[in-house]
C-alpha atoms as a PDB file:
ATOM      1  CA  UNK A   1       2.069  -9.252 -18.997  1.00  0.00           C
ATOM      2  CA  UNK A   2       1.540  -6.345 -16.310  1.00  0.00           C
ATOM      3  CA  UNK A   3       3.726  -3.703 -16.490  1.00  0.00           C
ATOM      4  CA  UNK A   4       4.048  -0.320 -14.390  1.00  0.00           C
ATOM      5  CA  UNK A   5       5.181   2.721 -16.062  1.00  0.00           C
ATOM      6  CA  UNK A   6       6.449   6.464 -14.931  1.00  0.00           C
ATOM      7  CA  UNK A   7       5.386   9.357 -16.403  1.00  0.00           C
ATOM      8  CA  UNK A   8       8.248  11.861 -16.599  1.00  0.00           C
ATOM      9  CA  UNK A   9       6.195  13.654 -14.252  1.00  0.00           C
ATOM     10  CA  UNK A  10       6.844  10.904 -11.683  1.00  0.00           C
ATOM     11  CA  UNK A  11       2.782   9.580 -12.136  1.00  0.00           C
ATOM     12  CA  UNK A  12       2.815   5.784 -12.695  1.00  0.00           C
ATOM     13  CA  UNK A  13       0.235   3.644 -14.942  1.00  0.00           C
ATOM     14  CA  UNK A  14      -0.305   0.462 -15.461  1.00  0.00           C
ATOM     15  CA  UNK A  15      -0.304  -1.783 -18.721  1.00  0.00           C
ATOM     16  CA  UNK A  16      -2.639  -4.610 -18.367  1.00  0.00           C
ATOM     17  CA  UNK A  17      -1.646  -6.419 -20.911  1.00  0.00           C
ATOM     18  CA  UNK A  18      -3.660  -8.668 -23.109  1.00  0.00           C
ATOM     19  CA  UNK A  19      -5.643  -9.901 -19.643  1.00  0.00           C
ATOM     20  CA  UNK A  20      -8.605 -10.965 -20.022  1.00  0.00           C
ATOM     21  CA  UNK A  21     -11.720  -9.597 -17.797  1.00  0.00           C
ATOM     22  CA  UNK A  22     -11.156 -12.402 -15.547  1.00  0.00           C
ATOM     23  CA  UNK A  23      -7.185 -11.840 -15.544  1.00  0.00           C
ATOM     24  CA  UNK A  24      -8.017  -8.262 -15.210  1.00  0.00           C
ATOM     25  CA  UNK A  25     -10.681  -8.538 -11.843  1.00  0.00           C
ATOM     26  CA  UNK A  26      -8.207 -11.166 -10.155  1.00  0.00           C
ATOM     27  CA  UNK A  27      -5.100  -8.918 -10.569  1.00  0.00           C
ATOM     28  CA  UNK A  28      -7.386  -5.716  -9.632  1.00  0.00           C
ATOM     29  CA  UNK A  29      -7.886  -7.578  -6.647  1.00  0.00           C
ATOM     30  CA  UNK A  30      -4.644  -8.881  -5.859  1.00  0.00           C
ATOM     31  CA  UNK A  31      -3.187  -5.216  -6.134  1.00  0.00           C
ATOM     32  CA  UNK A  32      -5.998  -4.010  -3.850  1.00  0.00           C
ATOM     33  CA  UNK A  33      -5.883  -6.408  -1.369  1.00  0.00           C
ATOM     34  CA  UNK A  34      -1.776  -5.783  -1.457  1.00  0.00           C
ATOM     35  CA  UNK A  35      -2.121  -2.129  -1.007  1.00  0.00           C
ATOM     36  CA  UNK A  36      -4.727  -3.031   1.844  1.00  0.00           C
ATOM     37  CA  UNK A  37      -1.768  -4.878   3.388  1.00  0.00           C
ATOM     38  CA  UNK A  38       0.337  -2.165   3.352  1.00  0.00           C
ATOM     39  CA  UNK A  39      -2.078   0.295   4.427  1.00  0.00           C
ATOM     40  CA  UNK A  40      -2.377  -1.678   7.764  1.00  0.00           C
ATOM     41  CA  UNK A  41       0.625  -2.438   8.352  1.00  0.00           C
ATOM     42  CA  UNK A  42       1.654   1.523   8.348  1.00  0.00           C
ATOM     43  CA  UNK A  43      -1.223   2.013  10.183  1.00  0.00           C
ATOM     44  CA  UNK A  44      -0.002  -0.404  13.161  1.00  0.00           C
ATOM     45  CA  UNK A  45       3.695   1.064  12.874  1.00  0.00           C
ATOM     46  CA  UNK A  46       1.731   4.685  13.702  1.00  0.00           C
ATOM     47  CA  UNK A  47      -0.105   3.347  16.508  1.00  0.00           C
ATOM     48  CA  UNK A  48       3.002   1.640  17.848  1.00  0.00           C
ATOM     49  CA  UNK A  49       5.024   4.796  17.819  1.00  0.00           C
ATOM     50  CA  UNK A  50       2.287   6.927  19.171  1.00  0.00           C
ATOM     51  CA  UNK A  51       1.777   4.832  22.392  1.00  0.00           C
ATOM     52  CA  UNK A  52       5.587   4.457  22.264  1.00  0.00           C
ATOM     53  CA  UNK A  53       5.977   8.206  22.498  1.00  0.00           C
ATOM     54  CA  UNK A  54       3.008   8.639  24.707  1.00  0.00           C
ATOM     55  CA  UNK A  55       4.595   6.221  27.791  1.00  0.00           C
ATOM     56  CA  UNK A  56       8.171   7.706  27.636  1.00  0.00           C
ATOM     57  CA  UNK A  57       5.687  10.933  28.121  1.00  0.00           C
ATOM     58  CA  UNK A  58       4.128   9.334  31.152  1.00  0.00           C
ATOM     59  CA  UNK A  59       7.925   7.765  32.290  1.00  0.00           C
ATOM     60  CA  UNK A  60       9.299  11.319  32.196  1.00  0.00           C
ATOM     61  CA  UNK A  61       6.004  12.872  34.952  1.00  0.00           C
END
C-alpha cells in the first residue's frame, strides 16, 4: 500500500510499499501525469485571470 508521510519539518515522502517495479513505474506515472493535471489546470486559471484583469484595464481607457 502507498502511503504519504510528513516530516515534522512539513517535507512529505512517500512509502511505496511492497510494489513491485511494475506497481512502482505505473503509480510513478499515475502521480506524474496527476501532478501534470494540476499543473495545467493552474496554469489556465493564471491565464484566465490575466486576460480577465487585462480587459477591465482596456474597459476602464
Amino acid at each position: 500500500m502507498m502511503e504519504l508521510h510528513t516530516n515534522p519539518d512539513g517535507t512529505t515522502w512517500m512509502d511505496w510499499g511492497d510494489s513491485n517495479p511494475e506497481e512502482f513505474t505505473n503509480r510513478v506515472y499515475n502521480l506524474l501525469h496527476a501532478l501534470l493535471e494540476d499543473q495545467f489546470e493552474c496554469k489556465l486559471k493564471m491565464t484566465r485571470n490575466l486576460e480577465a484583469e487585462e480587459r477591465r484595464r482596456n474597459e476602464k481607457k
